[in-house]
C-alpha atoms as a PDB file:
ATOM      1  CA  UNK A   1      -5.140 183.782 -20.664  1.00  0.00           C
ATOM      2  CA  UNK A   2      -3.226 185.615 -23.751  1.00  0.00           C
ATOM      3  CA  UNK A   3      -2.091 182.211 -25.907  1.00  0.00           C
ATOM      4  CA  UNK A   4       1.604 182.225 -25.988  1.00  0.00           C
ATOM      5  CA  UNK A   5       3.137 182.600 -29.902  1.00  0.00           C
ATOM      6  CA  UNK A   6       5.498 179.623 -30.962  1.00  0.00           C
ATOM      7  CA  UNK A   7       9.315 180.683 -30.447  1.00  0.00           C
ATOM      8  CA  UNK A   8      10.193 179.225 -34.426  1.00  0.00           C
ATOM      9  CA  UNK A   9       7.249 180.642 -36.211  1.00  0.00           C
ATOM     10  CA  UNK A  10       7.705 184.421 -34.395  1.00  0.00           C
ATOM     11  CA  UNK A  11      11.773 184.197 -34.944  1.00  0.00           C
ATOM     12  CA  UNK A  12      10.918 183.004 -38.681  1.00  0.00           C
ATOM     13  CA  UNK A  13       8.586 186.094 -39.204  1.00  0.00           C
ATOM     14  CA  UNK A  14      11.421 188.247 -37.338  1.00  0.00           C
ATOM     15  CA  UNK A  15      14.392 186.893 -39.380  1.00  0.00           C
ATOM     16  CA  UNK A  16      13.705 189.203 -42.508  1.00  0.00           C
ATOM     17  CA  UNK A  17      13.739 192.185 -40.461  1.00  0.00           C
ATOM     18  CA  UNK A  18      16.220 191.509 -38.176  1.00  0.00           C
ATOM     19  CA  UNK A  19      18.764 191.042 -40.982  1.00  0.00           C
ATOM     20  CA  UNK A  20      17.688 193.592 -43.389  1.00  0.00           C
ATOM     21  CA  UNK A  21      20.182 195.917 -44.282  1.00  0.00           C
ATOM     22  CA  UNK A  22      17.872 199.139 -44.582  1.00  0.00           C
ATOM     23  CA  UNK A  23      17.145 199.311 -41.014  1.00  0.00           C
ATOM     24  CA  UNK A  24      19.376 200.289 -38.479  1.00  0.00           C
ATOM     25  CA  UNK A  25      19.593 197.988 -35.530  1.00  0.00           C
ATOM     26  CA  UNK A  26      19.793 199.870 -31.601  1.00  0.00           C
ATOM     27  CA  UNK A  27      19.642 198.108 -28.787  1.00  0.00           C
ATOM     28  CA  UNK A  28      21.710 197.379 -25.421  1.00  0.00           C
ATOM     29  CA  UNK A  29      24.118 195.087 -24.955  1.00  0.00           C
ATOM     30  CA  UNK A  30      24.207 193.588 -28.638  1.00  0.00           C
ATOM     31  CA  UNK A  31      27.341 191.274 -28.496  1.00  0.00           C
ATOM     32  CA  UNK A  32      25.074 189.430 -26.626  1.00  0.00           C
ATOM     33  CA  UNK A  33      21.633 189.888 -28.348  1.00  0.00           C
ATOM     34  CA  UNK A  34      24.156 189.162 -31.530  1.00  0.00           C
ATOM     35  CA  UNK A  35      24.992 185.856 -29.832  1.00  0.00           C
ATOM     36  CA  UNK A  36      21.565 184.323 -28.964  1.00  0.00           C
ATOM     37  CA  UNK A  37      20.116 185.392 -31.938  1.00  0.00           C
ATOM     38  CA  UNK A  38      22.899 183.546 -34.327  1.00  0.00           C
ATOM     39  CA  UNK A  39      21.946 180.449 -32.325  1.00  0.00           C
ATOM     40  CA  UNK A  40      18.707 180.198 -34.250  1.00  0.00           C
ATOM     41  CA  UNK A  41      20.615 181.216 -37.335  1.00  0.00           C
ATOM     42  CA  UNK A  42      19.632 184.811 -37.457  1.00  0.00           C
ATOM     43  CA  UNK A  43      22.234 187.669 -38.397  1.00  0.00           C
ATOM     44  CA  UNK A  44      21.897 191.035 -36.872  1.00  0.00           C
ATOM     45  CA  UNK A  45      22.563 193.620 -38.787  1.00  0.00           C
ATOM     46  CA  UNK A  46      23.803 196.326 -39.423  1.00  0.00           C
ATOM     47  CA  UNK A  47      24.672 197.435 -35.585  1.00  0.00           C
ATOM     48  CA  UNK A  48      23.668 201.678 -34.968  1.00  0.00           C
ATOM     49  CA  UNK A  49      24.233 202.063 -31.219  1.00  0.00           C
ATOM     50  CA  UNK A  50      24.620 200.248 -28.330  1.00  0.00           C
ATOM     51  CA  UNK A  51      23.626 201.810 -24.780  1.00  0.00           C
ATOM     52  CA  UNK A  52      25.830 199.687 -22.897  1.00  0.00           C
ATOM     53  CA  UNK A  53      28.697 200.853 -24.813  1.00  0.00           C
ATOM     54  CA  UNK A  54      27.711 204.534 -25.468  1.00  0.00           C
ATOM     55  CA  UNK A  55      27.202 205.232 -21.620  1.00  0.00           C
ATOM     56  CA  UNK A  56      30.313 203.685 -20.823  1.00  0.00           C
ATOM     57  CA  UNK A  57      32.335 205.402 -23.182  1.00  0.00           C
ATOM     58  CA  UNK A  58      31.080 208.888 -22.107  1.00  0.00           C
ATOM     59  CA  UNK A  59      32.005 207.882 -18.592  1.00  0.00           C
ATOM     60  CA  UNK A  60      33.317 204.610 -17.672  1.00  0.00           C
ATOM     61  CA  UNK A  61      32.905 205.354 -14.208  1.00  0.00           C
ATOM     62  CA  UNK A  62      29.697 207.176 -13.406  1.00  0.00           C
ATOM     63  CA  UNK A  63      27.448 204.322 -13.186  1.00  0.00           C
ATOM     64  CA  UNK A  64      28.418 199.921 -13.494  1.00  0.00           C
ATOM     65  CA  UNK A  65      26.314 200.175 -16.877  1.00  0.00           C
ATOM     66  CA  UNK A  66      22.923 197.659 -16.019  1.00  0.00           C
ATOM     67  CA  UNK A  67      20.027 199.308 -18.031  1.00  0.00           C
ATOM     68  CA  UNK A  68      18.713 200.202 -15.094  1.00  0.00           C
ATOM     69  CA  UNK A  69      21.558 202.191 -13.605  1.00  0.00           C
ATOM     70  CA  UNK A  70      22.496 204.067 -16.780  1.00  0.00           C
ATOM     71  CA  UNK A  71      18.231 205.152 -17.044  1.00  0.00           C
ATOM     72  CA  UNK A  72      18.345 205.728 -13.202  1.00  0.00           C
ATOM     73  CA  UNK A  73      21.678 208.253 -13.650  1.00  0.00           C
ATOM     74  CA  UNK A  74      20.887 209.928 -16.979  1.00  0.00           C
ATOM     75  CA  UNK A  75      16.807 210.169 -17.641  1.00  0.00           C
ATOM     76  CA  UNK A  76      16.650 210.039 -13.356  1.00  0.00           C
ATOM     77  CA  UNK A  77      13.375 207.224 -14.277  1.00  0.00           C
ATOM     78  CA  UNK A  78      13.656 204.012 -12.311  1.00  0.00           C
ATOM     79  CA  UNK A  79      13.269 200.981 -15.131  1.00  0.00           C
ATOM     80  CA  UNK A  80      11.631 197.555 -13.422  1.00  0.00           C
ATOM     81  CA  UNK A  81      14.800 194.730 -13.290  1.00  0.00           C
ATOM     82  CA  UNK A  82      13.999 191.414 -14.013  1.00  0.00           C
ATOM     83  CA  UNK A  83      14.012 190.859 -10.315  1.00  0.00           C
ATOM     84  CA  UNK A  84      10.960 192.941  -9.563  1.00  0.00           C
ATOM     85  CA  UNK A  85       9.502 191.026 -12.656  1.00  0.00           C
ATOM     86  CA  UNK A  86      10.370 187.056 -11.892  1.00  0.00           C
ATOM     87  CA  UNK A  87      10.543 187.555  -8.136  1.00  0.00           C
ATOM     88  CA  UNK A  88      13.769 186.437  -5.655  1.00  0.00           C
ATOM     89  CA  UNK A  89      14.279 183.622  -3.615  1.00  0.00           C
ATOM     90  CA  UNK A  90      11.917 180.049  -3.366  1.00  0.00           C
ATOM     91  CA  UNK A  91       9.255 182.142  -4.676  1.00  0.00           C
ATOM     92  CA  UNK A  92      10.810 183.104  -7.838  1.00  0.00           C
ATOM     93  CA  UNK A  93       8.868 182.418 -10.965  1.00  0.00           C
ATOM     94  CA  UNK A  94      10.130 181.550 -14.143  1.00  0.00           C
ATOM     95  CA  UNK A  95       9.668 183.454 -17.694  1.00  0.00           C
ATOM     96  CA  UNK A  96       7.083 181.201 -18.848  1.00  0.00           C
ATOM     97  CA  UNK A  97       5.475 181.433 -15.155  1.00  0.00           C
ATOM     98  CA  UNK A  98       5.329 185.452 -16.409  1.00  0.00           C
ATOM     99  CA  UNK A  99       1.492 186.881 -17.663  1.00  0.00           C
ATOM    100  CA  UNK A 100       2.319 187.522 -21.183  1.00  0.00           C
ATOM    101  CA  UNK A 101       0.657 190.854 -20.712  1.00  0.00           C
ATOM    102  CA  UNK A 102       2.893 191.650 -17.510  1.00  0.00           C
ATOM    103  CA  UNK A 103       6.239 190.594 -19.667  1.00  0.00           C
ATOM    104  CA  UNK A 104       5.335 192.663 -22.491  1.00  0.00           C
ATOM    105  CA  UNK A 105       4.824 195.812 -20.146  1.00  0.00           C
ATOM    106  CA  UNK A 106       8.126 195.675 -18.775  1.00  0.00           C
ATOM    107  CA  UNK A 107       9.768 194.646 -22.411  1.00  0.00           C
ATOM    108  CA  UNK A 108       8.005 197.661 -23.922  1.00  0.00           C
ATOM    109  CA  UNK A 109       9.193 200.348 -21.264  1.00  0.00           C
ATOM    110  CA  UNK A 110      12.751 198.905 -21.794  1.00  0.00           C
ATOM    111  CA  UNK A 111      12.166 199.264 -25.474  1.00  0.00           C
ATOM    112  CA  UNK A 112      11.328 202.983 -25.231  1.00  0.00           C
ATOM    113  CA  UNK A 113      13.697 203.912 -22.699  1.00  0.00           C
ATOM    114  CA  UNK A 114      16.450 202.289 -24.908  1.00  0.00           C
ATOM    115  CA  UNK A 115      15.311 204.507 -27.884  1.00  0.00           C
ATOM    116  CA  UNK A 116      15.362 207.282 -25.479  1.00  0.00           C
ATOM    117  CA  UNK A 117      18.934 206.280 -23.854  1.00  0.00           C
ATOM    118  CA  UNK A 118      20.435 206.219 -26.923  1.00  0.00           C
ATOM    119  CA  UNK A 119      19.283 209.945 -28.148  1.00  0.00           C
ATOM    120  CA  UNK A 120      20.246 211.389 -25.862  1.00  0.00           C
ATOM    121  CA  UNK A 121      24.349 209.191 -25.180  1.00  0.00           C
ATOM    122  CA  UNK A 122      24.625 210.149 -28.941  1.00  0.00           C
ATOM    123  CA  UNK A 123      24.078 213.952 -28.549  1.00  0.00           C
ATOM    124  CA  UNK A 124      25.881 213.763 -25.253  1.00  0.00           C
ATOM    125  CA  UNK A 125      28.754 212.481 -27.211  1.00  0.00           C
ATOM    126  CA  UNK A 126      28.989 214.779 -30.060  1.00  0.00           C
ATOM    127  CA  UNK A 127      29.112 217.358 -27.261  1.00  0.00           C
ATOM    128  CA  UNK A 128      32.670 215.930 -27.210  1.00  0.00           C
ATOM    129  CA  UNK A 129      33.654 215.117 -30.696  1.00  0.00           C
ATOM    130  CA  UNK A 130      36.675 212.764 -29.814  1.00  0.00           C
ATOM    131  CA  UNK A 131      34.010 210.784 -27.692  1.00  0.00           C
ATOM    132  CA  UNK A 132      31.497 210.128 -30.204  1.00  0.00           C
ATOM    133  CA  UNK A 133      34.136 208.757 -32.798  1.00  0.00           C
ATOM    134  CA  UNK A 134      36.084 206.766 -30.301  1.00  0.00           C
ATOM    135  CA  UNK A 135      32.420 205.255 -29.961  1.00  0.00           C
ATOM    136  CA  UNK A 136      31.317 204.775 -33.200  1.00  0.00           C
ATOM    137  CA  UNK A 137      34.957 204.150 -35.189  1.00  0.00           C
ATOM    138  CA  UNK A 138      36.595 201.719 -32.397  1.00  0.00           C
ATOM    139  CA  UNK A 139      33.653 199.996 -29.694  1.00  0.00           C
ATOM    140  CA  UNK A 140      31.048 199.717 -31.695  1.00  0.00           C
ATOM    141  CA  UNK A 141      33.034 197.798 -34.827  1.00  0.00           C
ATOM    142  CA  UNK A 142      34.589 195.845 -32.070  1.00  0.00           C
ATOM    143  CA  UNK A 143      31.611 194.214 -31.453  1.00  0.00           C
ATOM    144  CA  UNK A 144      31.296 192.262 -34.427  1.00  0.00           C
ATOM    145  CA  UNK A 145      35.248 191.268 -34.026  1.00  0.00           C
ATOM    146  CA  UNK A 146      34.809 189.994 -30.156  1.00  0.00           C
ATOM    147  CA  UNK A 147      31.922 188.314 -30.919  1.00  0.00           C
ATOM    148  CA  UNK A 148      33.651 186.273 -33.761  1.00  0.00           C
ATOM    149  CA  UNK A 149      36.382 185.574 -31.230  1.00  0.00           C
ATOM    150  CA  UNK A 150      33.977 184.578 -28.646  1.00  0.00           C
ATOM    151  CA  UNK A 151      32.298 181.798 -31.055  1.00  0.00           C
ATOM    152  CA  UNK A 152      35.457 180.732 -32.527  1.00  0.00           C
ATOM    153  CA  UNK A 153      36.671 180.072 -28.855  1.00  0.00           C
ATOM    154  CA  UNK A 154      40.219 178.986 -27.820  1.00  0.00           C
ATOM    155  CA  UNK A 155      41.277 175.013 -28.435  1.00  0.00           C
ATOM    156  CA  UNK A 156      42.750 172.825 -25.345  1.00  0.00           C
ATOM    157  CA  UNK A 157      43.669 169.920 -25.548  1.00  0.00           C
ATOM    158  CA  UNK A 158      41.782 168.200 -22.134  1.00  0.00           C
ATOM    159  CA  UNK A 159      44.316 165.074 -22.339  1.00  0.00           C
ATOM    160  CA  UNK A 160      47.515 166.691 -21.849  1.00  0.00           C
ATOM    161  CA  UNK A 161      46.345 169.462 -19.436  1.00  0.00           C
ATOM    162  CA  UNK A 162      44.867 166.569 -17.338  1.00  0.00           C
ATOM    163  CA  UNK A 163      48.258 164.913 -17.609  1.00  0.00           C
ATOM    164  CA  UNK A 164      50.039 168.025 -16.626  1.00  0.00           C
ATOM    165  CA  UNK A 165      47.525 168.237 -13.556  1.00  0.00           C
ATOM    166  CA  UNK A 166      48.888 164.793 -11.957  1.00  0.00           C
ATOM    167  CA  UNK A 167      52.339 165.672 -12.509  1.00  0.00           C
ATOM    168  CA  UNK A 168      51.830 168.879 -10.515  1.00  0.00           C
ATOM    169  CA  UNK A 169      49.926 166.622  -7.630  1.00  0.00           C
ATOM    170  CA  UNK A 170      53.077 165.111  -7.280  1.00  0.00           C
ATOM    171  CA  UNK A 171      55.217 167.831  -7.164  1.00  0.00           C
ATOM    172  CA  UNK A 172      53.246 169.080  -4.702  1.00  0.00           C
ATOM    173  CA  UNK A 173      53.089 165.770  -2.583  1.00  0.00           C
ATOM    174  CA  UNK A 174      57.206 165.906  -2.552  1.00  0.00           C
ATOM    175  CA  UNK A 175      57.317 170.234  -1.809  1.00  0.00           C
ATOM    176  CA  UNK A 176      55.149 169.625   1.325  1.00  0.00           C
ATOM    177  CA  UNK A 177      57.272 165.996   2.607  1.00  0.00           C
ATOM    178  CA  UNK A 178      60.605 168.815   2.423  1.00  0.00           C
ATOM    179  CA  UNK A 179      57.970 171.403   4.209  1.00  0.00           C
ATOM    180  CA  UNK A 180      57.111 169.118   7.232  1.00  0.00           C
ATOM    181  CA  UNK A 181      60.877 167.737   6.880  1.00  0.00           C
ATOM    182  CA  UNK A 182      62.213 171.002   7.569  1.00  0.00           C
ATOM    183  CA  UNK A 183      59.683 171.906   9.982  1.00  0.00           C
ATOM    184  CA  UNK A 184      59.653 168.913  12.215  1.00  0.00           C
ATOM    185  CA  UNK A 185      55.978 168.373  12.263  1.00  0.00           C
ATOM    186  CA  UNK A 186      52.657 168.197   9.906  1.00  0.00           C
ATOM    187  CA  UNK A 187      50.723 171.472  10.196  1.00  0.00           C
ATOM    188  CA  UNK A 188      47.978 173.285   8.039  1.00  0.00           C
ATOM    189  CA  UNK A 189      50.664 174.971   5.234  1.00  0.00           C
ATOM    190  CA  UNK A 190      47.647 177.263   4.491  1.00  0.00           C
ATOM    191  CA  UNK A 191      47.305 178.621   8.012  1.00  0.00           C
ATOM    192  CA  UNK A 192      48.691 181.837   9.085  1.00  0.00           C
ATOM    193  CA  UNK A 193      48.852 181.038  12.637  1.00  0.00           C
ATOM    194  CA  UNK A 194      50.198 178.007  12.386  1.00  0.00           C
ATOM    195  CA  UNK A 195      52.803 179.356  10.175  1.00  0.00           C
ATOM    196  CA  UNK A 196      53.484 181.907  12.802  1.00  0.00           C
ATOM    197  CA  UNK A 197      54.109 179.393  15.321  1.00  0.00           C
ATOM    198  CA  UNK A 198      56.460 177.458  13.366  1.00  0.00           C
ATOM    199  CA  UNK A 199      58.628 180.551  11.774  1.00  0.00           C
ATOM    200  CA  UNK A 200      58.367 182.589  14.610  1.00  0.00           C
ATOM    201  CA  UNK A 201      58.034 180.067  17.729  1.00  0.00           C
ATOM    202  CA  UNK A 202      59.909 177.111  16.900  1.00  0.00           C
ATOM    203  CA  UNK A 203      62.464 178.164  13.691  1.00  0.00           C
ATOM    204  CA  UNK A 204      63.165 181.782  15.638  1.00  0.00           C
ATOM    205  CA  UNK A 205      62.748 183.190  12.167  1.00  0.00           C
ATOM    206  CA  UNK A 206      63.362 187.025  12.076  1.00  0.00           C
ATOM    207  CA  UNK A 207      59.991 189.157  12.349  1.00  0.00           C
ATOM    208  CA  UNK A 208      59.655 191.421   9.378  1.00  0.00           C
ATOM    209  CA  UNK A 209      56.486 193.098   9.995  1.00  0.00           C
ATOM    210  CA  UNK A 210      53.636 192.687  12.428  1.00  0.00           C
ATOM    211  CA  UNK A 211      49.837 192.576  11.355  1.00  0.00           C
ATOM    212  CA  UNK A 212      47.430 195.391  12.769  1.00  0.00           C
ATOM    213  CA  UNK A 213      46.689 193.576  15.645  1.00  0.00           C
ATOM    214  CA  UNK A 214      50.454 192.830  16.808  1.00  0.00           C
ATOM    215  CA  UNK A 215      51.123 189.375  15.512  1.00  0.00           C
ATOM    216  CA  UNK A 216      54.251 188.158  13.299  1.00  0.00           C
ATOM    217  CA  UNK A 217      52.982 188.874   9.982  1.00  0.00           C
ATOM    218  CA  UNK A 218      53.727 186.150   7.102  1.00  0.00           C
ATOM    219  CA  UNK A 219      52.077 187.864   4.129  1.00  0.00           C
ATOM    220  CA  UNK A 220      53.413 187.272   0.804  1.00  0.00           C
ATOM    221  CA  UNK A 221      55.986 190.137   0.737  1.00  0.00           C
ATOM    222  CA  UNK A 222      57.329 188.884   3.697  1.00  0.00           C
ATOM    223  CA  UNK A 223      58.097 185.317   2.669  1.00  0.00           C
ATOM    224  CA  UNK A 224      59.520 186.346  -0.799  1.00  0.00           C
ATOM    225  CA  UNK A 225      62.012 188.602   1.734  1.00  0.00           C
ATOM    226  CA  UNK A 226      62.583 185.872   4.452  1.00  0.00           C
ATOM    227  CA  UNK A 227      63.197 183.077   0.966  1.00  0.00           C
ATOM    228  CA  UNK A 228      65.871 185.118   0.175  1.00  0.00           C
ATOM    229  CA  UNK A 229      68.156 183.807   3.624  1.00  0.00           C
ATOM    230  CA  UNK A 230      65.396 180.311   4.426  1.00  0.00           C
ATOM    231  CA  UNK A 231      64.763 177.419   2.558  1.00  0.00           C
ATOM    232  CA  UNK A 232      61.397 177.099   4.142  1.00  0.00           C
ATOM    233  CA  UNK A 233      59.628 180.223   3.296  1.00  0.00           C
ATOM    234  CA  UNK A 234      61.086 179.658  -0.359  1.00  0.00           C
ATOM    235  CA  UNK A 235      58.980 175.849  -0.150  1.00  0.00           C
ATOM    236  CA  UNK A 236      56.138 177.844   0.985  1.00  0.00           C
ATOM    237  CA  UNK A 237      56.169 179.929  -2.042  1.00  0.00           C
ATOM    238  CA  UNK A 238      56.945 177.516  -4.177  1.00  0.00           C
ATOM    239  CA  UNK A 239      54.313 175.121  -3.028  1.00  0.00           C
ATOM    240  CA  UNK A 240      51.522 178.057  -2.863  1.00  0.00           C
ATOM    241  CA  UNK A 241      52.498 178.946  -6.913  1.00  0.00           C
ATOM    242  CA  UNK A 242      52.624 175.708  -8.207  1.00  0.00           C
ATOM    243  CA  UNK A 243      48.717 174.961  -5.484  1.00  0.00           C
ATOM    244  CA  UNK A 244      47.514 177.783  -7.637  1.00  0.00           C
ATOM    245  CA  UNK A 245      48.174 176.681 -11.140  1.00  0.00           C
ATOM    246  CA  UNK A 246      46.847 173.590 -10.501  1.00  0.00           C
ATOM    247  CA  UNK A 247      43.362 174.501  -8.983  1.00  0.00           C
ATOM    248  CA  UNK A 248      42.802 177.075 -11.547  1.00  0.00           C
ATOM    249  CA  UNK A 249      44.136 176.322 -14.462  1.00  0.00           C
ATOM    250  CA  UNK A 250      45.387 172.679 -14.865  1.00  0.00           C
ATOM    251  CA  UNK A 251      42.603 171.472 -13.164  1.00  0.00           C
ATOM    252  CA  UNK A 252      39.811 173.596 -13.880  1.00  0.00           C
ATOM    253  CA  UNK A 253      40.552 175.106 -17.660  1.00  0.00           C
ATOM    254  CA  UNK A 254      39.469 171.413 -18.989  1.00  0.00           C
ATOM    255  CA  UNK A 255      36.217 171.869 -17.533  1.00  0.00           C
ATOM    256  CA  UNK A 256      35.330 174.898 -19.049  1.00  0.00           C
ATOM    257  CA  UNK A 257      35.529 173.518 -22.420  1.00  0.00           C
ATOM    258  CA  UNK A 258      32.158 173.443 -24.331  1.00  0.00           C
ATOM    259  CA  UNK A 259      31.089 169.381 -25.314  1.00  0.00           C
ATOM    260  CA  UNK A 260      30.240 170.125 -28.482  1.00  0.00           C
ATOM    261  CA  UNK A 261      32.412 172.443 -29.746  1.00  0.00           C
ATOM    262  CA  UNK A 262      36.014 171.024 -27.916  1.00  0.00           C
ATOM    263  CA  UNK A 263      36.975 174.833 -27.143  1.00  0.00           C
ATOM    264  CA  UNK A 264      37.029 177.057 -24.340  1.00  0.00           C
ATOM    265  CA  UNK A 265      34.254 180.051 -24.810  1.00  0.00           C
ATOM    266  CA  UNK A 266      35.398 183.160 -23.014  1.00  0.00           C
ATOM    267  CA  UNK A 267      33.142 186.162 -22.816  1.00  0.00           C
ATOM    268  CA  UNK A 268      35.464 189.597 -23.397  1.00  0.00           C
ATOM    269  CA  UNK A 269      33.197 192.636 -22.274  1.00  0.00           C
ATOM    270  CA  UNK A 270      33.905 195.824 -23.822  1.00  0.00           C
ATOM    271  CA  UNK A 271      32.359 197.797 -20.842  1.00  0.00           C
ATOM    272  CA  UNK A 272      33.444 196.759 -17.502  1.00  0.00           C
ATOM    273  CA  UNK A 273      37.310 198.344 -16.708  1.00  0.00           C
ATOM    274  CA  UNK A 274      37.185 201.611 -16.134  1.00  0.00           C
ATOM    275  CA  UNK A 275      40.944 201.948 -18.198  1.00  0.00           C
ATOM    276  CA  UNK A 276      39.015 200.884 -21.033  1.00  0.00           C
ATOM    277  CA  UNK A 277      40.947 197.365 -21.530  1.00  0.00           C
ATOM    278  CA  UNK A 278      38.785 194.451 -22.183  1.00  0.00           C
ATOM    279  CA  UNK A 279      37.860 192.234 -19.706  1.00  0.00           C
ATOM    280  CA  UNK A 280      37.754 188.334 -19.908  1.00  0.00           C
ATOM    281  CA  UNK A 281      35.115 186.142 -17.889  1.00  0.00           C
ATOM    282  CA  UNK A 282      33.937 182.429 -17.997  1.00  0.00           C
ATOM    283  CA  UNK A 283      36.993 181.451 -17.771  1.00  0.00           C
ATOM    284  CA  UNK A 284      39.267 184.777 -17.086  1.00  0.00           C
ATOM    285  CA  UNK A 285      42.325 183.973 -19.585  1.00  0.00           C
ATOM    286  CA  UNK A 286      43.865 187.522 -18.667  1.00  0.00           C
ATOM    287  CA  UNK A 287      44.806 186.327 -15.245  1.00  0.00           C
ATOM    288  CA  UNK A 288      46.847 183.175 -16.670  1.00  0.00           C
ATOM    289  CA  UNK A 289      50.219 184.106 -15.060  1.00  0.00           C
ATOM    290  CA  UNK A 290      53.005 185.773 -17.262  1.00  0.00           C
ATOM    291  CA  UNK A 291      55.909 182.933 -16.126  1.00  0.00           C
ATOM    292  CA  UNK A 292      52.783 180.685 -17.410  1.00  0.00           C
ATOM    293  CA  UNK A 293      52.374 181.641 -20.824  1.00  0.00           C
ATOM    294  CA  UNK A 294      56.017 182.111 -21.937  1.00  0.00           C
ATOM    295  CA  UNK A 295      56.126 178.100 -21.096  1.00  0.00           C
ATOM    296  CA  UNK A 296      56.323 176.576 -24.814  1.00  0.00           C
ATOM    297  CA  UNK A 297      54.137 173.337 -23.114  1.00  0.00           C
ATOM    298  CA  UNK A 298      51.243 175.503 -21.763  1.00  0.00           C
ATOM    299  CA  UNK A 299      51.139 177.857 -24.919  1.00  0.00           C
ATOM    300  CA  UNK A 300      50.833 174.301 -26.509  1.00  0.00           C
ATOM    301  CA  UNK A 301      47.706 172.769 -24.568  1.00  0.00           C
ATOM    302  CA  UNK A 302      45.869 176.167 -24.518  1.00  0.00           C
ATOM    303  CA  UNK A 303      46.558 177.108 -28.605  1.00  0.00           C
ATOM    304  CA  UNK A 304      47.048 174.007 -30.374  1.00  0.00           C
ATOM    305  CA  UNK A 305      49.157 174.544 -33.901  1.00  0.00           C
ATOM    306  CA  UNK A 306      46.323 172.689 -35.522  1.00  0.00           C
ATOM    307  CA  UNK A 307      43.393 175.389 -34.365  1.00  0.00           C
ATOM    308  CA  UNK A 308      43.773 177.494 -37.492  1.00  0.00           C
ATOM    309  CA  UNK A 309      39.808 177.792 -37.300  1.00  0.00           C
END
C-alpha cells in the first residue's frame, strides 16, 4: 500500500509555491481553498480565475455551479463527485479509508478539467466584453474582501442576547394567558384547524378566504386583515413574531458563535442568487428582520461599539 505523505512536511514544501507571486493561482471555489489553507498559515496568492465564479457570472442560472454540473453543462464530460468516491450511507468510507492511488485519480481529473473549465469560461466571457470585466474587476477582487469579512466575523455579546431570550419567554407566557383568555379554552396556537374552530366555530369570526379544499382559511394575510377589527388575531400575530425572534435569533444566534474566537462566522457566497446579491449562510444574517435591526438594543448585542477589529 502507497505510504501516505505527512500533512506538515507536504504543506511546508507547498507553502513557497502556493504564495509565490510569479505564478498565477486557478482553481474553483477559492474563498474557500483561501480559507483552509490560511489555517495552516499559508497565503494564496495572487488569485487568476475562479470556475465557480466565472460560470456563474456568464449565466447565473444555467446550471447550480457544483464542479460537476458546470463540466456536465459546458465540456458535456461527467466528473466523479465525492460521493461516487467515499460512498453513501453506513457504508461510506472516510478520506483516509480512500486508496491513495484511487484519490489521486479523481483529484487529477478535477485538476485538468478545472484548467480546461476555466479556458474555455474566460474566452466565453470575452465573447461578451462587459461579462469578462464584471468578472475579473468586481467577483473576483471580492474574494479577497469576503473572505476578510468572513474571518473577522461579527461580535455578540452571548450574555445579553441570552438575557433578552428570557424576557421574550415571558412575554410570550403573558400573549398566550390573553390568547386562551379571549378564547375561552387552551388549544394548539400553532394549529390551523384548531384555529379554524375557534375563529370560525366558536368566535363567528368573518371568513375571508377559503383554502383549496373549502375550509376557513387563516393564513397570514388573513389575520393581519381580521387584526385590523379582533383583538385575537392581532395576539396571534403578535405572539407568532415575537415565537420567531426568539427561536432564531435570541435563542439560537449565541450558539453559532465560534469558542475561540467569541464571534459569529458567516459564510457570504458570491455565486448562489441568481440577482447576483450575496448570499449569507451559517447563520443567515440577511434574514434578521428589518423592525429588528433598526432596534438600537439588538444593533447593540449583534455589533458591539468595542469590535473595531
Amino acid at each position: 500500500m502507497t505510504e501516505q505523505l505527512d500533512e506538515e512536511e507536504v504543506l511546508a514544501e507547498l507553502k513557497a509555491l502556493l504564495e509565490n507571486g510569479d505564478i498565477v493561482k486557478l482553481g474553483y471555489d477559492l474563498k474557500y481553498i483561501s480559507h483552509v489553507l490560511k489555517n495552516h498559515e499559508i497565503e494564496l496568492a495572487p488569485l487568476k480565475s475562479d470556475v465557480l465564479l466565472a460560470s456563474y457570472v456568464l449565466n447565473s442560472v444555467a446550471v447550480k455551479h457544483k464542479l460537476e454540473d458546470i463540466a456536465r453543462f459546458y465540456l458535456d464530460t461527467n466528473l466523479a463527485d465525492v460521493g461516487q468516491l467515499l460512498g453513501r450511507g453506513r457504508n461510506k468510507l472516510t478520506a483516509k479509508q480512500v486508496p491513495i492511488e484511487k484519490f489521486s485519480e479523481y483529484a487529477a481529473e478535477r485538476a485538468d478539467y478545472i484548467y480546461r473549465l476555466t479556458l474555455f469560461l474566460e474566452k466565453e466571457l470575452a465573447s461578451h466584453g462587459h461579462l469578462l470585466g464584471l468578472y475579473r474587476d468586481y467577483e473576483l477582487p471580492l474574494i479577497e474582501v469576503l473572505q476578510h469579512i468572513e474571518r473577522n466575523g461579527i461580535r455578540l455579546d452571548k450574555k445579553v442576547l441570552s438575557k433578552q431570550s428570557v424576557e421574550l419567554g415571558k412575554k410570550l407566557d403573558d400573549l398566550q394567558g390573553e390568547i386562551y383568555d379571549i378564547a375561552g379554552e387552551e388549544f394548539n396556537i400553532g394549529s390551523p384547524k384548531q384555529l379554524q374552530s375557534i375563529f370560525f366555530d366558536k368566535l363567528k369570526l368573518p371568513v375571508l378566504k377559503k383554502t383549496p379544499t373549502g375550509q376557513p382559511s387563516t393564513a397570514e394575510p388573513v389575520l393581519q386583515e381580521l387584526a385590523e377589527e379582533y383583538e385575537l388575531p392581532r395576539l396571534i400575530l403578535e405572539q407568532r413574531s415575537l415565537s420567531k425572534l426568539k427561536s432564531t435569533y435570541t435563542d439560537k444566534l449565541p450558539l453559532e458563535v465560534n469558542d475561540n474566537t467569541g464571534r459569529i462566522h458567516s459564510s457570504f457566497q458570491q455565486a448562489v442568487a441568481a440577482t447576483g446579491r450575496l448570499s449569507s449562510t451559517d447563520p443567515n444574517l440577511q434574514n434578521i428582520p428589518i423592525e429588528l435591526k433598526k432596534e438600537e438594543k439588538f444593533a447593540r448585542l449583534l455589533f458591539p461599539r468595542r469590535a473595531t477589529n
